[in-house]
Structure formats: structure tokens, C-alpha cells
PDB file of N, CA and C in Angstrom:
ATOM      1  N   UNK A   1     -11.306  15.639  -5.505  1.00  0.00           N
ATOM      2  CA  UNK A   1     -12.465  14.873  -5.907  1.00  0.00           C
ATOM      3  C   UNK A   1     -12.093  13.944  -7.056  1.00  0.00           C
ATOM      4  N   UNK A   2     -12.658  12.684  -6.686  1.00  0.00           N
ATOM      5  CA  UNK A   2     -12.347  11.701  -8.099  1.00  0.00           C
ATOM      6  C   UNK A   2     -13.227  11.811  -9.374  1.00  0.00           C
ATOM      7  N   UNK A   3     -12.268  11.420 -10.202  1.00  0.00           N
ATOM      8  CA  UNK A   3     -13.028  11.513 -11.804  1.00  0.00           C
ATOM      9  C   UNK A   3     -13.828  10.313 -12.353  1.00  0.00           C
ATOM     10  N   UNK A   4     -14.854   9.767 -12.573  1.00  0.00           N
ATOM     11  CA  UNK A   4     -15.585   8.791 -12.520  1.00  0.00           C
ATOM     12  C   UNK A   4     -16.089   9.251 -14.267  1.00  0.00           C
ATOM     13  N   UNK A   5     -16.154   7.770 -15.095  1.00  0.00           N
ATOM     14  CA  UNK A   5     -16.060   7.806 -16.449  1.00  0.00           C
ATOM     15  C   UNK A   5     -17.790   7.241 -16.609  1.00  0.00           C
ATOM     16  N   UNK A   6     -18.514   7.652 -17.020  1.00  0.00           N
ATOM     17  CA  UNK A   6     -19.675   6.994 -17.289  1.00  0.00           C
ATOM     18  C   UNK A   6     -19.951   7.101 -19.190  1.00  0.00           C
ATOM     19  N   UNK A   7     -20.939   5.331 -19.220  1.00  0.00           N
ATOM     20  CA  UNK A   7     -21.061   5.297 -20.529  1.00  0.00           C
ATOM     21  C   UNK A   7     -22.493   4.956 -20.575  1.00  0.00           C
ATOM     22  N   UNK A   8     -23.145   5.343 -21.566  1.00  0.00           N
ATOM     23  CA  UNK A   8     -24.962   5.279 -21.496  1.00  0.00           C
ATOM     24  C   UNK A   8     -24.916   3.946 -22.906  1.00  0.00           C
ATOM     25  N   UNK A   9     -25.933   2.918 -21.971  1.00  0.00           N
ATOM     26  CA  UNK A   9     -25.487   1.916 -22.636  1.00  0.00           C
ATOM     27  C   UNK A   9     -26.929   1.716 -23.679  1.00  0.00           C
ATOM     28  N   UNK A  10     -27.666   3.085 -23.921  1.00  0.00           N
ATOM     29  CA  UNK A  10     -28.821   3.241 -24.462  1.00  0.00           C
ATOM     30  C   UNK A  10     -27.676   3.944 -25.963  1.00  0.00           C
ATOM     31  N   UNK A  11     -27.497   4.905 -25.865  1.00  0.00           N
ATOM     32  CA  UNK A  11     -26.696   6.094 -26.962  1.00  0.00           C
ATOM     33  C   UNK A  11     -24.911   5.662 -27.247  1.00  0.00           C
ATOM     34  N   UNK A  12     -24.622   4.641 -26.187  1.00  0.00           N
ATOM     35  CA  UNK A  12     -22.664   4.760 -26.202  1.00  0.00           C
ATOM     36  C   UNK A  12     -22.392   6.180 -26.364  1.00  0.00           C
ATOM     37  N   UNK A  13     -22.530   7.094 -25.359  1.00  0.00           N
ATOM     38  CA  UNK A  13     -21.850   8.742 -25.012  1.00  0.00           C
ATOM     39  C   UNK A  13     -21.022   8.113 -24.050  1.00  0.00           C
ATOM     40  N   UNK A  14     -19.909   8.388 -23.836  1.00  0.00           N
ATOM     41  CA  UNK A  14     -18.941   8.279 -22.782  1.00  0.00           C
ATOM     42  C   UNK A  14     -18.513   9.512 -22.641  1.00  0.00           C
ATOM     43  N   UNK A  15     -18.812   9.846 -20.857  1.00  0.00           N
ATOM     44  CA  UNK A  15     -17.698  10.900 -20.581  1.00  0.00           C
ATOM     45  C   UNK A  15     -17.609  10.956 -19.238  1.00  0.00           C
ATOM     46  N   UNK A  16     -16.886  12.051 -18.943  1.00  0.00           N
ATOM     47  CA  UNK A  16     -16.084  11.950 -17.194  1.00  0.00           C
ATOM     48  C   UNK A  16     -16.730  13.333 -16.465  1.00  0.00           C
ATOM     49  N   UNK A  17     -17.058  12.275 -15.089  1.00  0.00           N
ATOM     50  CA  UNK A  17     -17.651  13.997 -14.223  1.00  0.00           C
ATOM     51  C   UNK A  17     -16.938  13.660 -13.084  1.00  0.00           C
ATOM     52  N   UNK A  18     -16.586  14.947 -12.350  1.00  0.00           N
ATOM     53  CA  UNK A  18     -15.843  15.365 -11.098  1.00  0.00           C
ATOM     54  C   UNK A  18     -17.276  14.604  -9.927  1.00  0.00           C
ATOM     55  N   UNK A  19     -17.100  13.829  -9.316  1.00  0.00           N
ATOM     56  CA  UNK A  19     -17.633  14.193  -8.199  1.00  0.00           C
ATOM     57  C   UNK A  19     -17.078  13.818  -6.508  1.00  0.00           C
ATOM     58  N   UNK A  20     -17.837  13.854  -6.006  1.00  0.00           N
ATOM     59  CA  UNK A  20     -17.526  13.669  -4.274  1.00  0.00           C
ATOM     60  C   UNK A  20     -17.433  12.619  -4.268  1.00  0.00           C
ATOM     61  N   UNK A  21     -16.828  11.447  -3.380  1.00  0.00           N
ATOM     62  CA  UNK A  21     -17.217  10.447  -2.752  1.00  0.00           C
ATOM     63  C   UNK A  21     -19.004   9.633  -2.186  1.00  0.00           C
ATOM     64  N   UNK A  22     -19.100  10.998  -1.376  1.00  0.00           N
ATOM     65  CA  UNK A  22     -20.660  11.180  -1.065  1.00  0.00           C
ATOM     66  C   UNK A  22     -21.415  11.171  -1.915  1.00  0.00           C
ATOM     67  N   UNK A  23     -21.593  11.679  -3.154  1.00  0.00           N
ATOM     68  CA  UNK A  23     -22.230  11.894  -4.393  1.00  0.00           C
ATOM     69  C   UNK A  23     -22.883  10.174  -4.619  1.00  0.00           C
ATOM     70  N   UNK A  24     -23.873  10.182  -4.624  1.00  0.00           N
ATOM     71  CA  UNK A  24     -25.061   9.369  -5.685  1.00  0.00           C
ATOM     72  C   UNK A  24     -24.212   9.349  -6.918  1.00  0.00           C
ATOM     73  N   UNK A  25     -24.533   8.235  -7.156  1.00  0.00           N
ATOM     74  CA  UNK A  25     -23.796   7.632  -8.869  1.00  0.00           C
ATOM     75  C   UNK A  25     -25.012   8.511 -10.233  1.00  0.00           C
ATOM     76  N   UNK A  26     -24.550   8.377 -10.794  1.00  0.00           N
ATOM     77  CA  UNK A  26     -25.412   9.052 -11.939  1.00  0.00           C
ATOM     78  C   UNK A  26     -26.177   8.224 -12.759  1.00  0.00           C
ATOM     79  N   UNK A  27     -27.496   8.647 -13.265  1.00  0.00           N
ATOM     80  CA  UNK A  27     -28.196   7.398 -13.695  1.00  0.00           C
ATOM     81  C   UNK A  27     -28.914   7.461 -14.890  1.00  0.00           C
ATOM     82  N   UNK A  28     -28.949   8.945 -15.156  1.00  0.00           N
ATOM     83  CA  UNK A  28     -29.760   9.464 -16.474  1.00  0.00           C
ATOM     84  C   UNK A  28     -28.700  10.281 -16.954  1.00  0.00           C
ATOM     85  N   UNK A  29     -28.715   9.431 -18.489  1.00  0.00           N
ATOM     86  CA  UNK A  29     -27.996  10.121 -19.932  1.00  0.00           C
ATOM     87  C   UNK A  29     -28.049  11.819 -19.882  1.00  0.00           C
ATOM     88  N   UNK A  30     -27.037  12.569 -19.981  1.00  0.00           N
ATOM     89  CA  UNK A  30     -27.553  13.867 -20.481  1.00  0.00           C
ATOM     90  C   UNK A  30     -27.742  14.189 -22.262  1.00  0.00           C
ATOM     91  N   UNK A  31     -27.168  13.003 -22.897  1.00  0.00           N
ATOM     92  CA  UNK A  31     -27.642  13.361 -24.350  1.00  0.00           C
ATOM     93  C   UNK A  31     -29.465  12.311 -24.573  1.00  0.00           C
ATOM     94  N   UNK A  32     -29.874  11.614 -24.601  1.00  0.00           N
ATOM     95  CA  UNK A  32     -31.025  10.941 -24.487  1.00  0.00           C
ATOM     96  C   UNK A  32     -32.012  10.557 -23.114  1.00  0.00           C
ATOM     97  N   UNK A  33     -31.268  10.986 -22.379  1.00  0.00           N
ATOM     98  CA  UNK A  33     -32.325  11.404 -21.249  1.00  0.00           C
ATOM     99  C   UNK A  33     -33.117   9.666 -20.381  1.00  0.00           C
ATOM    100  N   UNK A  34     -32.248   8.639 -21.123  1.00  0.00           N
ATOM    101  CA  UNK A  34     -32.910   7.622 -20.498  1.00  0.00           C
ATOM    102  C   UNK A  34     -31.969   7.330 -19.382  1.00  0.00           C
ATOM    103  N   UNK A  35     -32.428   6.568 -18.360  1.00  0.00           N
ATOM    104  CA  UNK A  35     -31.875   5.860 -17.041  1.00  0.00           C
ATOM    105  C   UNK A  35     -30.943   4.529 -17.390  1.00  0.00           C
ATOM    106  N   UNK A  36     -30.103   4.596 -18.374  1.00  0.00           N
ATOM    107  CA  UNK A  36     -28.794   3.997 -19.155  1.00  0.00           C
ATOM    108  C   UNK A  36     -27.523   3.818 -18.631  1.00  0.00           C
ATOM    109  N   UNK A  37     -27.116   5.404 -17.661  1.00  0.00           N
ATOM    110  CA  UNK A  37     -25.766   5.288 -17.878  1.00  0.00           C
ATOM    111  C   UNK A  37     -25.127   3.581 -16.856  1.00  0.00           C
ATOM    112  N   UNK A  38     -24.100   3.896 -16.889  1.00  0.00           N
ATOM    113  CA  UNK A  38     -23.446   2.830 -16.152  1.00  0.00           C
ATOM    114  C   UNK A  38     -21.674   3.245 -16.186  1.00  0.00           C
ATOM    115  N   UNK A  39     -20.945   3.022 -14.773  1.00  0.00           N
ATOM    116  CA  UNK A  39     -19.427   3.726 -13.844  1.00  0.00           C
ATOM    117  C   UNK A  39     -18.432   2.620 -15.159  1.00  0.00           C
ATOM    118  N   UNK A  40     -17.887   3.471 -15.705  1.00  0.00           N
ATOM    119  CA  UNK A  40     -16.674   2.394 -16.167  1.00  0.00           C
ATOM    120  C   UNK A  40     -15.318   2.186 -15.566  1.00  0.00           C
ATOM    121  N   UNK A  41     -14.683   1.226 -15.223  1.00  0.00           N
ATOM    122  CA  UNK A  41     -14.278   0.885 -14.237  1.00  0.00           C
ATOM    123  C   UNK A  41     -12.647   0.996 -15.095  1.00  0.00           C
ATOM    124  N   UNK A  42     -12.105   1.888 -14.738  1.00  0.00           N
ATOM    125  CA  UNK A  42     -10.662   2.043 -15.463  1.00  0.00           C
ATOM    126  C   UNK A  42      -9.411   1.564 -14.761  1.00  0.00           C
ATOM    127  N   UNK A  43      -8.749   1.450 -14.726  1.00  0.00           N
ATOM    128  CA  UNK A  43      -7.586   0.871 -14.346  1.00  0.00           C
ATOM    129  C   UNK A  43      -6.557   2.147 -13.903  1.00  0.00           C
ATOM    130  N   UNK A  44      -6.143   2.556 -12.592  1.00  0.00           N
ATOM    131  CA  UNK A  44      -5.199   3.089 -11.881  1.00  0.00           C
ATOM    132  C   UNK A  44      -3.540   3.211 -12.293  1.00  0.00           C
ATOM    133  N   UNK A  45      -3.168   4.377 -12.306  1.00  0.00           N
ATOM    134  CA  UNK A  45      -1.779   4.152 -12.186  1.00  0.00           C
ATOM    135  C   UNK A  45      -1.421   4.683 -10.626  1.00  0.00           C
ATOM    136  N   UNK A  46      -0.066   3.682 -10.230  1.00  0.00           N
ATOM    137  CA  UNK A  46       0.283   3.721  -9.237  1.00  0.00           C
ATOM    138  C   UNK A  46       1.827   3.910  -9.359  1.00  0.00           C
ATOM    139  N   UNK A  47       2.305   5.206  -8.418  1.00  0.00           N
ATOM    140  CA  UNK A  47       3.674   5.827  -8.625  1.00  0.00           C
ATOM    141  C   UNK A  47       4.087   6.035  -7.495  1.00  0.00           C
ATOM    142  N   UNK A  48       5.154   5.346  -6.737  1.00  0.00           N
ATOM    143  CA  UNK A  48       5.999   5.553  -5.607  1.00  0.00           C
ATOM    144  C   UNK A  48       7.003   6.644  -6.117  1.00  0.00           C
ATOM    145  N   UNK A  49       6.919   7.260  -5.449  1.00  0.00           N
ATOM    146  CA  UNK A  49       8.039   8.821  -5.535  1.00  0.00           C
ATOM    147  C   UNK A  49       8.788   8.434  -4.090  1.00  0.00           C
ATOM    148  N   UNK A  50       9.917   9.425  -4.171  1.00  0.00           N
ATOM    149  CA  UNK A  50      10.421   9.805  -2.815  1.00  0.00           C
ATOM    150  C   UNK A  50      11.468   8.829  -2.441  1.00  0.00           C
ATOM    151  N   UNK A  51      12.211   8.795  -1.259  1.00  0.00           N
ATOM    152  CA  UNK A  51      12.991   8.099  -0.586  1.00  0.00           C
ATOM    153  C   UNK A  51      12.089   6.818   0.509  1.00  0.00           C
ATOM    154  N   UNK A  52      12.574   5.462   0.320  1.00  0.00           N
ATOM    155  CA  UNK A  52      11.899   4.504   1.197  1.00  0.00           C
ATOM    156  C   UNK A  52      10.819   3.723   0.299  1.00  0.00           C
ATOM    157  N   UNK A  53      11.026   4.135  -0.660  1.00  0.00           N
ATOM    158  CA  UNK A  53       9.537   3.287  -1.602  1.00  0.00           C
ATOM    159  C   UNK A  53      10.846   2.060  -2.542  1.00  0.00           C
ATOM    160  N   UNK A  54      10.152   1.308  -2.798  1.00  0.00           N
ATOM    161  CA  UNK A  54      10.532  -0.226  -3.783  1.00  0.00           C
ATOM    162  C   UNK A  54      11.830   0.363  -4.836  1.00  0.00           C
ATOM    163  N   UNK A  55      11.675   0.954  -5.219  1.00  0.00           N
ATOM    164  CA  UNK A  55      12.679   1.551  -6.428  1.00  0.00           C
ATOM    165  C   UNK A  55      13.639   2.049  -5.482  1.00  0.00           C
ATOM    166  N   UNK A  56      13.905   2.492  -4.374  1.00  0.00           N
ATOM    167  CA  UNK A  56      15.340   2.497  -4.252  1.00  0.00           C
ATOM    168  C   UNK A  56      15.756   1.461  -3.232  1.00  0.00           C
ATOM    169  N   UNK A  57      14.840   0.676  -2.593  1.00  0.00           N
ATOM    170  CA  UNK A  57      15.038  -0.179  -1.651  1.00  0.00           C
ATOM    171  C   UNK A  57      15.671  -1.736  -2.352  1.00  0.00           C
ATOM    172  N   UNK A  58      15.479  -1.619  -3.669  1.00  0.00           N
ATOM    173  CA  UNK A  58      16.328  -2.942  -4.313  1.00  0.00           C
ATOM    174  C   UNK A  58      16.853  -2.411  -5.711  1.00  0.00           C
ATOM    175  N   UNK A  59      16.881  -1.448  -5.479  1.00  0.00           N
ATOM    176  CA  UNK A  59      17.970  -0.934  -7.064  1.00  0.00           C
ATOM    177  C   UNK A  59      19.462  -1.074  -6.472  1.00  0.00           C
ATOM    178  N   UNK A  60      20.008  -1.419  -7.417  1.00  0.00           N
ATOM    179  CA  UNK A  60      21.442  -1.305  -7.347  1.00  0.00           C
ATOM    180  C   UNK A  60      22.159  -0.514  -7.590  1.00  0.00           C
ATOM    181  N   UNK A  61      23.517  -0.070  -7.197  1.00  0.00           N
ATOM    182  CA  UNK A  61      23.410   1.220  -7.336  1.00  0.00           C
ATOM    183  C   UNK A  61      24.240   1.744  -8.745  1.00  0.00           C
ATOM    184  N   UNK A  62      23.863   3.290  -9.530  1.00  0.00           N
ATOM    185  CA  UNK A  62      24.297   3.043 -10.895  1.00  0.00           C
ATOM    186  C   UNK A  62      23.275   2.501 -12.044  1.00  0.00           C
ATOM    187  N   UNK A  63      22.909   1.926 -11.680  1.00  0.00           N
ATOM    188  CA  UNK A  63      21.437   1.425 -12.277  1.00  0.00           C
ATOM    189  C   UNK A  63      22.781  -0.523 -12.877  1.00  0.00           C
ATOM    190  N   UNK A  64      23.742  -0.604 -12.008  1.00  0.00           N
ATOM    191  CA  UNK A  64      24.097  -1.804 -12.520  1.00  0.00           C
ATOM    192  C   UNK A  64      23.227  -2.858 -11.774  1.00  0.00           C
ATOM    193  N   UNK A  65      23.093  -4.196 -12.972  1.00  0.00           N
ATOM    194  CA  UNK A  65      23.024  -5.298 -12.452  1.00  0.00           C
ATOM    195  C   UNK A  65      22.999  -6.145 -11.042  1.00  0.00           C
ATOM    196  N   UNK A  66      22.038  -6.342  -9.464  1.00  0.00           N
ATOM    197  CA  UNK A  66      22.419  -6.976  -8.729  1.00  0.00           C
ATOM    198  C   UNK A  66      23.269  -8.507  -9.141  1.00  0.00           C
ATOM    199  N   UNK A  67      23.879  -8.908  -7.767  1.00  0.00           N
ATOM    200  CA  UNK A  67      24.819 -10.118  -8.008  1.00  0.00           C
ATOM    201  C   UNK A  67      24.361 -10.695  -6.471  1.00  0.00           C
ATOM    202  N   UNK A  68      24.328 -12.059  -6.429  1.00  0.00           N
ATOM    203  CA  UNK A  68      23.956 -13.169  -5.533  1.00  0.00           C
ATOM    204  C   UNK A  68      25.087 -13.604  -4.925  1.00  0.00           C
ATOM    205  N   UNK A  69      25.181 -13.960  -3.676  1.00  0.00           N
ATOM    206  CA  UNK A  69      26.521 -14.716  -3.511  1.00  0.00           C
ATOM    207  C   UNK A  69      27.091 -15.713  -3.679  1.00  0.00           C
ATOM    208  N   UNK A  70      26.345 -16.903  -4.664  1.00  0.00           N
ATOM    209  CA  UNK A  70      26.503 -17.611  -5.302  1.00  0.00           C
ATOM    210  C   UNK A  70      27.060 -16.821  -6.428  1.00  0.00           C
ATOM    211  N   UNK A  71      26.770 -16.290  -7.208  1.00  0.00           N
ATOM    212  CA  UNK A  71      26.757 -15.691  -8.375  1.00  0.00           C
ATOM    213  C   UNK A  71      28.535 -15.204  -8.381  1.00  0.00           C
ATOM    214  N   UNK A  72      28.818 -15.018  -7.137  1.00  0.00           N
ATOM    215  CA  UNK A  72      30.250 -14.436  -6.459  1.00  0.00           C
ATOM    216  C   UNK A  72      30.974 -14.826  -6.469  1.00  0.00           C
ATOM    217  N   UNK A  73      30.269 -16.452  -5.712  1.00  0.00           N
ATOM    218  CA  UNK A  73      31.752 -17.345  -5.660  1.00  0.00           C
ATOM    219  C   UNK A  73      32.323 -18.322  -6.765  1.00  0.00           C
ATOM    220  N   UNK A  74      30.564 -18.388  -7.505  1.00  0.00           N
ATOM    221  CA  UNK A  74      31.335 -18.734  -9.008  1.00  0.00           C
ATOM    222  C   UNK A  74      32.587 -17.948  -9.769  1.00  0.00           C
ATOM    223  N   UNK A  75      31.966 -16.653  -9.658  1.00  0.00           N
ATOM    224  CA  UNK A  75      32.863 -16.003 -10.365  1.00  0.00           C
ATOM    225  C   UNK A  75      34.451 -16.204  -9.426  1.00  0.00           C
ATOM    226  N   UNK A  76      34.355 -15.806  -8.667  1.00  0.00           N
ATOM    227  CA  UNK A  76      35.818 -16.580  -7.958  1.00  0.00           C
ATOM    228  C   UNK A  76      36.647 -17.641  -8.295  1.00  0.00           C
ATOM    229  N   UNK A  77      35.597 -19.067  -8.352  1.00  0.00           N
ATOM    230  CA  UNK A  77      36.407 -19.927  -8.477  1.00  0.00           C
ATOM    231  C   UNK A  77      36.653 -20.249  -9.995  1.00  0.00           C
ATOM    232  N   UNK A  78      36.050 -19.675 -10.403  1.00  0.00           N
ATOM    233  CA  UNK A  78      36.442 -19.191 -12.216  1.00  0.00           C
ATOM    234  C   UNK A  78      37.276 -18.444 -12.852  1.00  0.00           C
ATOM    235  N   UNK A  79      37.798 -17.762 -12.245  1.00  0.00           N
ATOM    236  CA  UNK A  79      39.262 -16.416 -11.908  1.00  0.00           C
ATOM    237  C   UNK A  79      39.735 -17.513 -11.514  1.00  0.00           C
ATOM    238  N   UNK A  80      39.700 -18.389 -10.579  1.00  0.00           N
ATOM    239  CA  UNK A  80      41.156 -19.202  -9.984  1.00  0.00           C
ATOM    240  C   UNK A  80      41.528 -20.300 -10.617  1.00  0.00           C
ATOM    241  N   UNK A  81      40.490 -20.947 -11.819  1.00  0.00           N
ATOM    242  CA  UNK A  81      40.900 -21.943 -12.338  1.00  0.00           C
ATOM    243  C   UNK A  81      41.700 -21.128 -14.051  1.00  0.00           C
ATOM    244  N   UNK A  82      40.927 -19.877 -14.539  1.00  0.00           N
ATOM    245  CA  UNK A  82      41.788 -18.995 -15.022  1.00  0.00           C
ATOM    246  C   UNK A  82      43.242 -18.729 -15.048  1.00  0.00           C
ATOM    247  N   UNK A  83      43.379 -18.338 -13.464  1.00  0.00           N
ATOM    248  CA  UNK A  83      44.800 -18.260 -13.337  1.00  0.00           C
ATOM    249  C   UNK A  83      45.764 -19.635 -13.457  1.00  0.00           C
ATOM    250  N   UNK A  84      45.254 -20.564 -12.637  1.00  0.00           N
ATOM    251  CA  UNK A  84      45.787 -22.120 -12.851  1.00  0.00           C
ATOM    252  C   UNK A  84      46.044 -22.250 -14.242  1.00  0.00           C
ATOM    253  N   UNK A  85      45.265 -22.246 -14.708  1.00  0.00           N
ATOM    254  CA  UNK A  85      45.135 -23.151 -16.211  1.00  0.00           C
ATOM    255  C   UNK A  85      46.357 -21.760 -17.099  1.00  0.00           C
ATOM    256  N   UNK A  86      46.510 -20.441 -16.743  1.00  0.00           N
ATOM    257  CA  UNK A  86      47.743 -20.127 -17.435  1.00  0.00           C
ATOM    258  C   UNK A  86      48.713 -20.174 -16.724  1.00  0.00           C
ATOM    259  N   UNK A  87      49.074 -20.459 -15.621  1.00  0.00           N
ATOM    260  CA  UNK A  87      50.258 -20.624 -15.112  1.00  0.00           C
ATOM    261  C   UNK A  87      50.759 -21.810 -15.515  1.00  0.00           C
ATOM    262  N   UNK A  88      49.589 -22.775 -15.689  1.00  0.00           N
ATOM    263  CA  UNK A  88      50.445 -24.457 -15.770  1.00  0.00           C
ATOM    264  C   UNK A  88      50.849 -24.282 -17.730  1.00  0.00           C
ATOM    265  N   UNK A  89      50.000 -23.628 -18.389  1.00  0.00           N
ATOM    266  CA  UNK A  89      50.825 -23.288 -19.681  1.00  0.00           C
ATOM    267  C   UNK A  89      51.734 -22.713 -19.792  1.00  0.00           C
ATOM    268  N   UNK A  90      52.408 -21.442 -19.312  1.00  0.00           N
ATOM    269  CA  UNK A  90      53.428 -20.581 -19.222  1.00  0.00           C
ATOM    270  C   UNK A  90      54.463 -21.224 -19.130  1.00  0.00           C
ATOM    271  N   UNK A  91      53.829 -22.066 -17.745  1.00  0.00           N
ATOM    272  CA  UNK A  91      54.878 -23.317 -17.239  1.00  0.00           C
ATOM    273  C   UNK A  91      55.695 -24.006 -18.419  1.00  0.00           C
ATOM    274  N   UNK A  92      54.593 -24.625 -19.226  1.00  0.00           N
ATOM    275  CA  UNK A  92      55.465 -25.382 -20.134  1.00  0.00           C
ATOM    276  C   UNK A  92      56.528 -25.139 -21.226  1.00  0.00           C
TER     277      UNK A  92
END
């Protein structure tokens, strides 16, 4: 059963009741007794567990850094101008 937060906008009492789905919303304060309250609308957390959910479907593995294949062949042709550029010094 969900937890539903109500606040009585006669007194400001805020608090949380268990109910059903089916359940009628609630409409009278239990500290002042007037037809006040009103559902406060809270914000969800949402948690993928398990195998097949977002977190392991694009994690990398190790928890390192993904790399692009651009990202690749830069690095390649950056090693090869590396090596060039000390061979033609050595050279001299």
C-alpha cells in the first residue's frame, strides 16, 4: 500500500497515512477537524537493480572512462607523429 503525505491548509499539520489505491482521499484534519487537508505531491526515487537495467548496459568496464572511435584514432595518429618526431631527432 502507498504512503500518501497530507497537509491541512487550515492548522499546517503534515503527516503520512498508509492507504489503498481504492481508498477515498482524505478530507478532514484530525487535529482541527475542518475539511482543509490537501495530497502533497512528493517526488519519487527511482532505482534500477539487477542485470539488463542502464547502469550496466553503458558502464565501462572497471568503472574506467568510455572512448569513441574517433577518440582512438586520434590517439593513434598522435603515437605516430610521437614516434616520427623522435626518430627524426635521434636521427640527428
Amino acid at each position: 500500500m502507498p504512503v500518501y503525505t497530507y497537509r491541512c491548509e487550515n492548522c499546517g499539520i503534515q503527516f503520512e497515512k498508509h492507504q489503498a489505491f481504492t481508498d477515498n482521499p482524505l478530507k478532514t484534519c484530525p487535529e482541527c477537524r475542518k475539511k482543509a487537508l490537501k495530497k502533497v505531491i512528493t517526488p519519487t526515487k527511482i532505482i534500477f537493480k539487477g542485470s539488463g537495467f542502464y547502469a550496466t548496459d553503458h558502464k565501462s568496464p572497471s568503472g574506467a572512462t568510455s572512448t569513441t572511435k574517433a577518440e582512438k584514432t586520434e590517439s593513434k595518429s598522435e603515437t605516430k607523429v610521437e614516434k616520427k618526431t623522435a626518430s627524426e631527432s635521434s636521427a640527428e
